[in-house]
N, C-alpha and C. Protein backbone atom coordinates (compact mmCIF):
# COMPACT_ATOMS: atom_id res chain seq x y z
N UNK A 1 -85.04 49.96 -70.05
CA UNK A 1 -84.19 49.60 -71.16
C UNK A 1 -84.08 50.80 -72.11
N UNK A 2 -83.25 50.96 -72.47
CA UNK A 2 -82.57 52.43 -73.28
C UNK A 2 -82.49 51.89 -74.65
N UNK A 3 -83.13 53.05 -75.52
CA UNK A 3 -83.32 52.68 -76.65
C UNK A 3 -81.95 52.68 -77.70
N UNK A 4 -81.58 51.49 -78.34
CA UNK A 4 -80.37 52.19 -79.37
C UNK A 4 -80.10 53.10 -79.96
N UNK A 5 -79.00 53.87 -80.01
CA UNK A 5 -79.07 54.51 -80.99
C UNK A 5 -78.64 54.24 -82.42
N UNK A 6 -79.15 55.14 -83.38
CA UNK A 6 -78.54 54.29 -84.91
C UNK A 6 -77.11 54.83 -84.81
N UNK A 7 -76.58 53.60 -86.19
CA UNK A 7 -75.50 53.68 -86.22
C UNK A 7 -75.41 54.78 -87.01
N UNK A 8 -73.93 55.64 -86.77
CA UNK A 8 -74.02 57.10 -87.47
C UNK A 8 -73.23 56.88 -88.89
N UNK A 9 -73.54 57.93 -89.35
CA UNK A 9 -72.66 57.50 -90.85
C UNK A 9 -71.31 57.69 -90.57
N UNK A 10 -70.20 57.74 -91.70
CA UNK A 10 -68.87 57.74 -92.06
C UNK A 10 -68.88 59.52 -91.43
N UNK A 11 -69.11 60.17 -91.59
CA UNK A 11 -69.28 61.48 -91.00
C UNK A 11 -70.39 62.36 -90.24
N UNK A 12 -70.31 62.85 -89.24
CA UNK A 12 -71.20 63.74 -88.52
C UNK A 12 -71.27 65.64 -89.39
N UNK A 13 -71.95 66.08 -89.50
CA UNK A 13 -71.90 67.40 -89.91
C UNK A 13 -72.72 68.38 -88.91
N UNK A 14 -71.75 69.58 -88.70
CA UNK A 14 -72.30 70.62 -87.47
C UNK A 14 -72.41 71.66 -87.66
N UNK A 15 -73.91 72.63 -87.76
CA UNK A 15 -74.42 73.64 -88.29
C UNK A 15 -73.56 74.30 -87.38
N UNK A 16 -72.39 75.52 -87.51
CA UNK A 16 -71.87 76.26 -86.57
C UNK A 16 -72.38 77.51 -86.36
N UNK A 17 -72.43 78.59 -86.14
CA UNK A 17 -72.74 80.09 -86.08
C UNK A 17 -72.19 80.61 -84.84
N UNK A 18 -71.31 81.62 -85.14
CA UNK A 18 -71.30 82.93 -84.29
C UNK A 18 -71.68 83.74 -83.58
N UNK A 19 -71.78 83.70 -82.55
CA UNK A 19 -72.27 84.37 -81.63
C UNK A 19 -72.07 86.03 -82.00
N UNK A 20 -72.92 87.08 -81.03
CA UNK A 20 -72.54 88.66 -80.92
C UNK A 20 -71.61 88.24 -80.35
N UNK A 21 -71.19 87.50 -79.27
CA UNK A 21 -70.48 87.66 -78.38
C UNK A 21 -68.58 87.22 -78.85
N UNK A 22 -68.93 86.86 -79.96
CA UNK A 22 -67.19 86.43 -80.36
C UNK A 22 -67.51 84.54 -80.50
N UNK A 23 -68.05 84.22 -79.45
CA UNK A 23 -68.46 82.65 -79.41
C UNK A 23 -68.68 81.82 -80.40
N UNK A 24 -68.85 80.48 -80.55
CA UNK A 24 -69.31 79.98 -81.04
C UNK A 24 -70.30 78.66 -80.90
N UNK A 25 -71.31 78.82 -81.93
CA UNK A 25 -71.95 77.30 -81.36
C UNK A 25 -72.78 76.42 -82.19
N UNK A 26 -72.39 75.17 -82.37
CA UNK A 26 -72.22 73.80 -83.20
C UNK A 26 -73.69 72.84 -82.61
N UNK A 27 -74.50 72.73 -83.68
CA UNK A 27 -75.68 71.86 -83.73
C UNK A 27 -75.35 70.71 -84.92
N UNK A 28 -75.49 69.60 -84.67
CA UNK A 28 -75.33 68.58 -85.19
C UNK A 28 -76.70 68.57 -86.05
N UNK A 29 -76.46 67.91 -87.12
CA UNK A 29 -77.52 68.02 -88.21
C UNK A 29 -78.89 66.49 -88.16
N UNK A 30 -78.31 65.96 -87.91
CA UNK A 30 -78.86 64.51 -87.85
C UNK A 30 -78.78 63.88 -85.97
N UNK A 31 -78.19 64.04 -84.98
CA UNK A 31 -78.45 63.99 -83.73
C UNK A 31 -78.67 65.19 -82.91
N UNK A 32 -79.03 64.82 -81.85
CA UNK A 32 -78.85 65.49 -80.61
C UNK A 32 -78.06 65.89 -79.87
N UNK A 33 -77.20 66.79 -80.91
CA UNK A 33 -75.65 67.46 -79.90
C UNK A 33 -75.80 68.85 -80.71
N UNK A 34 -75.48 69.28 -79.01
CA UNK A 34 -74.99 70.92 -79.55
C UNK A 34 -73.91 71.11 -78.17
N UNK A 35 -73.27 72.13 -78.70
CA UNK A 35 -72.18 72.92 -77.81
C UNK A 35 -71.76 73.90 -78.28
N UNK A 36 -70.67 74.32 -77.32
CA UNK A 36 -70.41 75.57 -77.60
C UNK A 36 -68.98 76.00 -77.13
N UNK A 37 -68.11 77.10 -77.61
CA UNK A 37 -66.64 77.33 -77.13
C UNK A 37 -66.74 78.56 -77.72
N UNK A 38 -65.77 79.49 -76.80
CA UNK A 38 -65.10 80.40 -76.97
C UNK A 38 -64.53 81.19 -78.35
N UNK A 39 -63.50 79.80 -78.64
CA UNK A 39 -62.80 80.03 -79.21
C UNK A 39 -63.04 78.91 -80.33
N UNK A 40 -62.86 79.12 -81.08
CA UNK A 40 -62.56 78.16 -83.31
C UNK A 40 -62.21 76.64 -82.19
N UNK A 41 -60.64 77.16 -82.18
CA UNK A 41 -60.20 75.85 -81.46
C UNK A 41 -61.08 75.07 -79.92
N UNK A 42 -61.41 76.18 -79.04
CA UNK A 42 -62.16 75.17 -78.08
C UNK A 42 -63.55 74.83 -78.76
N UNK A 43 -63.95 75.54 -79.67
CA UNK A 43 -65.57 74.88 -80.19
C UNK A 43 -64.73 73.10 -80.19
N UNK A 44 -63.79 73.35 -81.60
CA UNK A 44 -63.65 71.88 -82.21
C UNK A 44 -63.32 70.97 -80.96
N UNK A 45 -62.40 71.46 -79.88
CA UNK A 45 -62.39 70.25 -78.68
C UNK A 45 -63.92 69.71 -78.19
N UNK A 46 -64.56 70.85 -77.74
CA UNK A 46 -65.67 70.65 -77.34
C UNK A 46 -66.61 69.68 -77.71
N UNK A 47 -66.68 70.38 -79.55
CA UNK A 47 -67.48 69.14 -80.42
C UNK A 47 -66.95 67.40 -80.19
N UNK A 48 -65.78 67.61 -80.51
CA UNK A 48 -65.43 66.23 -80.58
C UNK A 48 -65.65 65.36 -78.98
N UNK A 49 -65.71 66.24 -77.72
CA UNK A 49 -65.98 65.64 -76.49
C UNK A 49 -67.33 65.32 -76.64
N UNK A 50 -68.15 65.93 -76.84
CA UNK A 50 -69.82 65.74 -76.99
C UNK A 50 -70.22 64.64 -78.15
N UNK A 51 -69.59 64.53 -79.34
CA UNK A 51 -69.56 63.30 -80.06
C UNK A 51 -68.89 61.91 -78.86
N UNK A 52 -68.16 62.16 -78.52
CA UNK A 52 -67.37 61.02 -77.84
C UNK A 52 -68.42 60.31 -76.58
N UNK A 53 -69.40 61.59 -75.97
CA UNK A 53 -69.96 61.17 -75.04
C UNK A 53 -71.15 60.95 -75.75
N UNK A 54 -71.90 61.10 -76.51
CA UNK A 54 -73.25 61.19 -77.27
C UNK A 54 -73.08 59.29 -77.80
N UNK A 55 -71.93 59.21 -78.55
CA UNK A 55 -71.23 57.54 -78.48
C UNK A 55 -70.92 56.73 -77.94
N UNK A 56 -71.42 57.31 -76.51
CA UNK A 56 -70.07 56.29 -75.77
C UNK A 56 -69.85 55.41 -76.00
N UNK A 57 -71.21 54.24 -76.05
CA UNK A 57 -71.25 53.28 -76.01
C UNK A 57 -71.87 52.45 -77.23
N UNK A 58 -71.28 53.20 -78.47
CA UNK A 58 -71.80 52.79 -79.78
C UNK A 58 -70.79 53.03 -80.66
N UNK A 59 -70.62 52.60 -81.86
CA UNK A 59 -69.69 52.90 -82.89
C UNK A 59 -69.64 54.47 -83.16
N UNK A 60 -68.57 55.00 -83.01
CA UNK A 60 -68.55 56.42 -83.49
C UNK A 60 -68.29 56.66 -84.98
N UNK A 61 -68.75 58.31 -85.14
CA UNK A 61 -68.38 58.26 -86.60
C UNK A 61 -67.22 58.33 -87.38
N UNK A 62 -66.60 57.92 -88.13
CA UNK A 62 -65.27 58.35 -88.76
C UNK A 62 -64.23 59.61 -88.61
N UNK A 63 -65.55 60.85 -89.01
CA UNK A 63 -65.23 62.15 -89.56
C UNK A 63 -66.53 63.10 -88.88
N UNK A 64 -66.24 64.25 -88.70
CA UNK A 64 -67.05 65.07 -87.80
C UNK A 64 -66.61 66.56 -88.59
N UNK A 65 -67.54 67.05 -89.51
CA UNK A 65 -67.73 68.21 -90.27
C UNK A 65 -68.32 69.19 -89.77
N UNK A 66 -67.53 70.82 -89.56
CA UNK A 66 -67.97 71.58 -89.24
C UNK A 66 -68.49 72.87 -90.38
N UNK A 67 -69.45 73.07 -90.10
CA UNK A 67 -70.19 73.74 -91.47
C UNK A 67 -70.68 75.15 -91.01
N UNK A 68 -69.57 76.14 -91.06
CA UNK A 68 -69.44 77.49 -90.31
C UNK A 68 -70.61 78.00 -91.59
N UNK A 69 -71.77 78.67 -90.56
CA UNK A 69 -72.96 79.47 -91.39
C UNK A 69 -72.95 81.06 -91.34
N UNK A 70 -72.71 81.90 -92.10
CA UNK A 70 -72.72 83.22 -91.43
C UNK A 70 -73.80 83.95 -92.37
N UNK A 71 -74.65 84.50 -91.39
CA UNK A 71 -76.00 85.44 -91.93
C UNK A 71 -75.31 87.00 -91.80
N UNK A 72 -75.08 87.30 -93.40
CA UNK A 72 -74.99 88.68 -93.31
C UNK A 72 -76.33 89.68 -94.02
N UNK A 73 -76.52 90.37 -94.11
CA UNK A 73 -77.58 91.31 -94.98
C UNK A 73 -76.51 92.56 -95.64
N UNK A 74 -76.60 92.20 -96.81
CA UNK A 74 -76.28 93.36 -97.57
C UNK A 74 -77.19 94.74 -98.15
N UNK A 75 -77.06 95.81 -98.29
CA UNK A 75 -77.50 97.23 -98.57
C UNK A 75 -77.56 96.99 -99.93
N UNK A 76 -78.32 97.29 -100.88
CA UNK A 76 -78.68 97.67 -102.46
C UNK A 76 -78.98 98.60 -102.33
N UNK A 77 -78.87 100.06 -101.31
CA UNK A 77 -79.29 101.02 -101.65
C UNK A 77 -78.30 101.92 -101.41
């Protein structure tokens, strides 16, 4: 017997970051999804397929937030 999952809120939010490689890739903050795309646009297909399957069989969330992180280091000298 497979455990439920909770119900998700009105929105999902997805830690994104940039690859060296040009890539990108999306960790969900509160579940167990990550993926990844090429491209801006195939990340967001991607995400939303991996929400769809992570749900299948449960209420999905409303809204699905992507929260692009970029680590730069700046010079003071």
């Amino acid at each position: 017997m497979s455990q439920a999952k909770p119900n998700p809120t009105d929105e999902l939010v997805f830690k994104v970051v940039q690859e060296a490689d040009g890539g990108y890739v999306a960790q969900c903050l509160t579940e167990s999804i990550v993926t990844q795309g090429d491209t801006w646009d195939e990340l967001k297909a991607m995400v939303k397929d991996a929400v769809e399957g992570y749900f299948f069989d449960t209420p999905k969330p409303r809204s699905i937030r992507l929260h692009l992180v970029r680590d730069e280091v700046l010079s003071m000298g």
